[in-house]
C-alpha atoms as a PDB file:
ATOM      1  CA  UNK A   1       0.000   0.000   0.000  1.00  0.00           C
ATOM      2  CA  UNK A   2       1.424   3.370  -1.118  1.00  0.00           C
ATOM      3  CA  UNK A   3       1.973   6.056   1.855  1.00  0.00           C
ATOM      4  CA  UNK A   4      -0.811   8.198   0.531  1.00  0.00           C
ATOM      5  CA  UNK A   5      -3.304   5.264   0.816  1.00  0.00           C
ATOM      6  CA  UNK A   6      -1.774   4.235   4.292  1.00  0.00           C
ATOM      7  CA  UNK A   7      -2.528   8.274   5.675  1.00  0.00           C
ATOM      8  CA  UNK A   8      -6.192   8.239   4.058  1.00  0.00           C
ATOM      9  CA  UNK A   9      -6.787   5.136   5.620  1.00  0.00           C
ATOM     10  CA  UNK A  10      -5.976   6.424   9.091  1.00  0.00           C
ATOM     11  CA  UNK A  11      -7.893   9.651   8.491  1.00  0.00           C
ATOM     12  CA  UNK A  12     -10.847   7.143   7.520  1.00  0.00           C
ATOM     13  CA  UNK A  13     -10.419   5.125  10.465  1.00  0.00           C
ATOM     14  CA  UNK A  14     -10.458   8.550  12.770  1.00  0.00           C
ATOM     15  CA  UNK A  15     -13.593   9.959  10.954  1.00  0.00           C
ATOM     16  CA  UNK A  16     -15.069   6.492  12.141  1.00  0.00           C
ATOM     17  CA  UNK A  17     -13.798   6.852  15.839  1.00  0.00           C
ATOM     18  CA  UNK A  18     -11.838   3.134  15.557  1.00  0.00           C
ATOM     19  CA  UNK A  19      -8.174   4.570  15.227  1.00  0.00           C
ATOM     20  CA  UNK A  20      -6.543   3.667  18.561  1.00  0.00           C
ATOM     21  CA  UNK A  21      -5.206   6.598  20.864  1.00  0.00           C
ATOM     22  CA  UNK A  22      -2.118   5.959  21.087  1.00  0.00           C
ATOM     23  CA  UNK A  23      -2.411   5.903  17.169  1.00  0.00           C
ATOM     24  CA  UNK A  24      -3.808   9.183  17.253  1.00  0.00           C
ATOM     25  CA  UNK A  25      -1.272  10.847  19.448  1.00  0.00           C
ATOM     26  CA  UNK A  26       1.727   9.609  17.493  1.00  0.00           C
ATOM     27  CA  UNK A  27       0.770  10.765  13.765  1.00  0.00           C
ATOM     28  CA  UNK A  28      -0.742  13.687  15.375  1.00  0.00           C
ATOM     29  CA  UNK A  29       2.381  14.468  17.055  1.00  0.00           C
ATOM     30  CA  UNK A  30       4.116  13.894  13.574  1.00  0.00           C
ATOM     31  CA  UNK A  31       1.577  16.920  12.194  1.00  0.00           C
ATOM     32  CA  UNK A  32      -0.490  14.834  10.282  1.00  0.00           C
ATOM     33  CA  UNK A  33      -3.874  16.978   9.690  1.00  0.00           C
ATOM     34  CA  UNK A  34      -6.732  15.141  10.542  1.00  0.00           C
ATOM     35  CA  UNK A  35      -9.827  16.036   8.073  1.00  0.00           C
ATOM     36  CA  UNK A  36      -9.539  14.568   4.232  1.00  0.00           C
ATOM     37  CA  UNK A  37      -7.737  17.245   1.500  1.00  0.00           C
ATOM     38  CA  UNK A  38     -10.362  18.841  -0.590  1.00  0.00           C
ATOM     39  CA  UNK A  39      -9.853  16.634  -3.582  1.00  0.00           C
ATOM     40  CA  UNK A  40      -9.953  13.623  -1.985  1.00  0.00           C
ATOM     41  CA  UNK A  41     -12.513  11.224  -2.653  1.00  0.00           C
ATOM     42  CA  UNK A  42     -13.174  10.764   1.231  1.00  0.00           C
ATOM     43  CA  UNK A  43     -13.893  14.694   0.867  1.00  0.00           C
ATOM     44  CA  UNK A  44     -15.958  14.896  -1.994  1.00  0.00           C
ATOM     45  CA  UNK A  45     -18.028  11.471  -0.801  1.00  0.00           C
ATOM     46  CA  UNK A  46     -18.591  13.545   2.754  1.00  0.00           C
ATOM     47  CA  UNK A  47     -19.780  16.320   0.875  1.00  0.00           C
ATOM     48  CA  UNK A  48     -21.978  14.637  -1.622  1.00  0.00           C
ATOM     49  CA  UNK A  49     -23.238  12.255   1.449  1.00  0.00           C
ATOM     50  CA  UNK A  50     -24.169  15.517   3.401  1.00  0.00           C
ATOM     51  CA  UNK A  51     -26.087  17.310   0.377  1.00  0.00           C
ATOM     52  CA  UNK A  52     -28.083  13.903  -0.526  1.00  0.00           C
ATOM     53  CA  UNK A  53     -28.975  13.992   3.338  1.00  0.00           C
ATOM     54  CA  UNK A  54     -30.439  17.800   3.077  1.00  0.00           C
ATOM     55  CA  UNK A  55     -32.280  17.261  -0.448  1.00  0.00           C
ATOM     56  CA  UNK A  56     -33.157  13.407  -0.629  1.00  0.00           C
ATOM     57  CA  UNK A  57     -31.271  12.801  -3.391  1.00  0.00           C
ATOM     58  CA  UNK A  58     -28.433  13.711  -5.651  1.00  0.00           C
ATOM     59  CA  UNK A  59     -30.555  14.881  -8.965  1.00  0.00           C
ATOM     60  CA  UNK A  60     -30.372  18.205  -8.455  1.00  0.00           C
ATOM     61  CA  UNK A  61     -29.922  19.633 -11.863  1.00  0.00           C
ATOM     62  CA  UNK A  62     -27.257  22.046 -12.857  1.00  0.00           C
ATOM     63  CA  UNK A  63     -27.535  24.713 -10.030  1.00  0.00           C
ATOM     64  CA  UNK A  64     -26.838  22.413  -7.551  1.00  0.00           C
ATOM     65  CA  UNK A  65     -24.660  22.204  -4.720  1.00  0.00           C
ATOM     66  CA  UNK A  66     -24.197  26.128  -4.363  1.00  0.00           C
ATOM     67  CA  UNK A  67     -23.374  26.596  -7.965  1.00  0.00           C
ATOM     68  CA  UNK A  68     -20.125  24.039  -7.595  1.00  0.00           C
ATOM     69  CA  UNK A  69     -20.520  22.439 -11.060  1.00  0.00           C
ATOM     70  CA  UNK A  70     -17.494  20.105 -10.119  1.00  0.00           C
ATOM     71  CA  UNK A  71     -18.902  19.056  -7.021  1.00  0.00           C
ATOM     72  CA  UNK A  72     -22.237  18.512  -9.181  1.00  0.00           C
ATOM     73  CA  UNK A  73     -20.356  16.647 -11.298  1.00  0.00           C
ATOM     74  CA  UNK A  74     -18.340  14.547  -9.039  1.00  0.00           C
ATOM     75  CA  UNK A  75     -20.983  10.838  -8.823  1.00  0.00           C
ATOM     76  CA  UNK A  76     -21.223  10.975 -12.603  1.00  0.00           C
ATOM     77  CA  UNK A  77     -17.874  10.956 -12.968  1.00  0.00           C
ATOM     78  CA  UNK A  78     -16.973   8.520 -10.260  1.00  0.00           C
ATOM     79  CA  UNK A  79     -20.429   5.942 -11.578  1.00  0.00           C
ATOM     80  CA  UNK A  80     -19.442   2.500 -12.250  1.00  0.00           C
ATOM     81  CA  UNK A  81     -19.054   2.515 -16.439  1.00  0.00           C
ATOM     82  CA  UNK A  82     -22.410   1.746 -18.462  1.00  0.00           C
END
């Protein structure tokens, strides 16, 4: 598993409360930053998962999400091929 993999997995396993303490305290004392980077997929699924929860589903035409085509854009482009 690359590095980058390894660090989103912790920060998945955080956002989930099951990262041990003790794991916590060491990469936090190494300055690891604890919420996903904006254009991760963790990020964008958060995002996505919190909209769907306000408006009942993701179909929300082209003015969606505050006007943030990408973010509008993001399940189409990450649907499984038809």
């Amino acid at each position: 598993m690359a590095l980058g993999q390894w660090i989103g997995q912790q920060r998945s396993l955080y956002a989930a409360d099951a990262l041990p303490a003790d794991r916590i305290a060491a990469l936090t004392s190494m300055g690891l930053s604890w919420p996903h980077p904006p254009e991760s997929f963790e990020h964008h699924l958060a995002q996505i998962t919190a909209c769907a929860a306000r408006h009942g589903t993701l179909a929300l035409g082209k003015n969606a999400h505050g006007g943030n085509r990408r973010l509008a854009a993001w399940p189409e482009d990450h649907a499984p091929p038809r």
